[in-house]
C-alpha atoms as a PDB file:
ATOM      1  CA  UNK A   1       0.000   0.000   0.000  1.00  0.00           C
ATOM      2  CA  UNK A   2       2.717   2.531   0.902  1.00  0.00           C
ATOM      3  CA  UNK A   3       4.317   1.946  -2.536  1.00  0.00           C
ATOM      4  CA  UNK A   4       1.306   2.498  -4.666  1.00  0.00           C
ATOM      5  CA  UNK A   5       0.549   5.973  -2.037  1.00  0.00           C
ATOM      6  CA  UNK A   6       4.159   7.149  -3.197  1.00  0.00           C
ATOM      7  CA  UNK A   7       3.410   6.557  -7.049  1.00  0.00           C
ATOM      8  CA  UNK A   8       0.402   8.706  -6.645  1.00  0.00           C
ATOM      9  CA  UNK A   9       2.497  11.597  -4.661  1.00  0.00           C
ATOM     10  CA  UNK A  10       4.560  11.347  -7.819  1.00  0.00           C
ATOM     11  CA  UNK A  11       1.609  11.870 -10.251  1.00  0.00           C
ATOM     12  CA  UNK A  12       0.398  14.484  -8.601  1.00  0.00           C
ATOM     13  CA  UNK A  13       3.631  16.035  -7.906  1.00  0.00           C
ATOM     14  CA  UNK A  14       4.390  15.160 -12.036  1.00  0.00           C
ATOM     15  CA  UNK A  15       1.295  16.298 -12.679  1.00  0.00           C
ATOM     16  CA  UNK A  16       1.156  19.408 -11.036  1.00  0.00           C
ATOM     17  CA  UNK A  17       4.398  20.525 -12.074  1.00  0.00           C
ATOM     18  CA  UNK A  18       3.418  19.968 -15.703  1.00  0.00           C
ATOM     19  CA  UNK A  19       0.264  22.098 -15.365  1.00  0.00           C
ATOM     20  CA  UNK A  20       2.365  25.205 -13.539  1.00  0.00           C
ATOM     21  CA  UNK A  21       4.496  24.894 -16.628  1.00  0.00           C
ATOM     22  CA  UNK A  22       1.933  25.324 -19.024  1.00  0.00           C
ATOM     23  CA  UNK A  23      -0.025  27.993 -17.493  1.00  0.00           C
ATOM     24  CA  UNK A  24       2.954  30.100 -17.102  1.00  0.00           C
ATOM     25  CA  UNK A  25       4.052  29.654 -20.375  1.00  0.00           C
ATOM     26  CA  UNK A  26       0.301  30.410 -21.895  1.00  0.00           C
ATOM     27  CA  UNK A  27       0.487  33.509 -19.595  1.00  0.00           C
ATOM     28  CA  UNK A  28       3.926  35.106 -20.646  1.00  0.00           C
ATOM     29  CA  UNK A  29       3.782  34.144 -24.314  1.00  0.00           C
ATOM     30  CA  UNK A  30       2.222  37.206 -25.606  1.00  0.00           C
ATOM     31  CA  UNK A  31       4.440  39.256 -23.545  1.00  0.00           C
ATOM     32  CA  UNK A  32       7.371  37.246 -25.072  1.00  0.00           C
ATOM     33  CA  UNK A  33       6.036  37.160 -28.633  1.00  0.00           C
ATOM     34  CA  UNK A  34       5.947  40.735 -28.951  1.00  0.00           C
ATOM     35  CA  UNK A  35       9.667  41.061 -27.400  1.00  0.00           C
ATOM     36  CA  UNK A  36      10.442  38.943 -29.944  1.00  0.00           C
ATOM     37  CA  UNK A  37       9.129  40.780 -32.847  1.00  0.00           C
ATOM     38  CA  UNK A  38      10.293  44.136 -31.318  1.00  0.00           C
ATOM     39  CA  UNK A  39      14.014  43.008 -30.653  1.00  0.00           C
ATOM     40  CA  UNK A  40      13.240  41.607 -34.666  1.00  0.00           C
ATOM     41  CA  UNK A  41      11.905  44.807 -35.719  1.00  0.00           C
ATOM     42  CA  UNK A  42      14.575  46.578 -33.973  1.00  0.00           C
ATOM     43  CA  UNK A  43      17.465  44.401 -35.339  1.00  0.00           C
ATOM     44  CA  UNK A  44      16.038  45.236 -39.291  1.00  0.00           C
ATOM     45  CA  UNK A  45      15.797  49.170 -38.428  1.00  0.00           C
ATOM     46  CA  UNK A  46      19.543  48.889 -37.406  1.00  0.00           C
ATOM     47  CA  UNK A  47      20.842  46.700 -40.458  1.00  0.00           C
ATOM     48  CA  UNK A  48      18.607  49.178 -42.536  1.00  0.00           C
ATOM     49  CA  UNK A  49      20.485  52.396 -41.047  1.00  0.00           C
ATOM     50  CA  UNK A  50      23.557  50.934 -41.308  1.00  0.00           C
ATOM     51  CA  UNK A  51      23.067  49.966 -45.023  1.00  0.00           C
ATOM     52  CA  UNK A  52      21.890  53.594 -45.304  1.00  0.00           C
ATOM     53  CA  UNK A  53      24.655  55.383 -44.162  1.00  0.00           C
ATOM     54  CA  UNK A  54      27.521  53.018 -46.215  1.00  0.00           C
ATOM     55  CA  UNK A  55      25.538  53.176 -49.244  1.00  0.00           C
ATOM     56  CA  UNK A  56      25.409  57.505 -48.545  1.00  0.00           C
ATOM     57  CA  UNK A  57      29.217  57.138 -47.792  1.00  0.00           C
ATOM     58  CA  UNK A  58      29.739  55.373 -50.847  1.00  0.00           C
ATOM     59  CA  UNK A  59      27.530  57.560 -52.678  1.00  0.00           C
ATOM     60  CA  UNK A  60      29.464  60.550 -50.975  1.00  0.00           C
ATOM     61  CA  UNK A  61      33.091  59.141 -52.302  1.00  0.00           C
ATOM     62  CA  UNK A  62      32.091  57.866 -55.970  1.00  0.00           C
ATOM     63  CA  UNK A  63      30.803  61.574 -56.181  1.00  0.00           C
ATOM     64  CA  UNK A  64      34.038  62.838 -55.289  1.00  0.00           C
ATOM     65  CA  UNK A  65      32.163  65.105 -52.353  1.00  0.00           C
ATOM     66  CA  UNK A  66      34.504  66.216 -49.500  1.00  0.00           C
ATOM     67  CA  UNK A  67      33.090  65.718 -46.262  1.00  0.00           C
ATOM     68  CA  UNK A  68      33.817  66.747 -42.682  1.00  0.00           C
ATOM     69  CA  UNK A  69      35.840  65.012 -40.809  1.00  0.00           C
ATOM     70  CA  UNK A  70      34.423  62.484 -38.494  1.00  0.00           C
ATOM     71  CA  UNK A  71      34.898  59.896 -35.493  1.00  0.00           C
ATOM     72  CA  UNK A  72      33.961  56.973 -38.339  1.00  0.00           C
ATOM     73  CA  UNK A  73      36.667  57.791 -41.257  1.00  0.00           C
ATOM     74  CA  UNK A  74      39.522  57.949 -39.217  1.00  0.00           C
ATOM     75  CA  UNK A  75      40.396  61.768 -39.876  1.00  0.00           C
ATOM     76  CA  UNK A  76      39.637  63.047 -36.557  1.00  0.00           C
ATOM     77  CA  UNK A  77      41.574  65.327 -34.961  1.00  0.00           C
ATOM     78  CA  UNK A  78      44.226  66.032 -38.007  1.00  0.00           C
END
C-alpha cells in the first residue's frame, strides 16, 4: 500500500508541475512574442540604417564630395 501511495504523490507532484508549466508559459507568451518581434523589428531598423549610411558614404566618395571630418573615417583630430 505505501508503494502504490508514493506513485500517486509522484503523479500528482508530475502532474502538477506539468500544469504550472503550461499555465505560465500560456500567460507570458504574448508578452514574449511581442519582445520577440520588437528586438526583430529593432534588429532590421539597425541593419537598414547601417546599409543607409555606407551606401550615402559610398555615394558621398564615388561623387568625389569632401566631407567633414568624423569619429567613423579615421580623420579626426588632423
Amino acid at each position: 500500500m505505501a508503494g502504490r501511495s508514493e506513485t500517486l504523490l509522484r503523479l500528482w507532484l508530475a502532474g502538477s508541475a506539468i500544469l504550472l508549466a503550461v499555465l505560465a508559459v500560456w500567460a507570458f507568451a504574448p508578452v514574449l512574442v511581442f519582445m520577440a518581434l520588437l528586438a526583430a523589428a529593432l534588429g532590421a531598423l539597425s541593419l537598414a540604417m547601417i546599409g543607409l549610411a555606407r551606401g550615402l558614404k559610398a555615394w558621398r566618395s564615388r561623387r568625389g564630395g569632401h566631407h567633414p571630418p568624423g569619429p567613423s573615417d579615421g580623420r579626426a583630430g588632423s
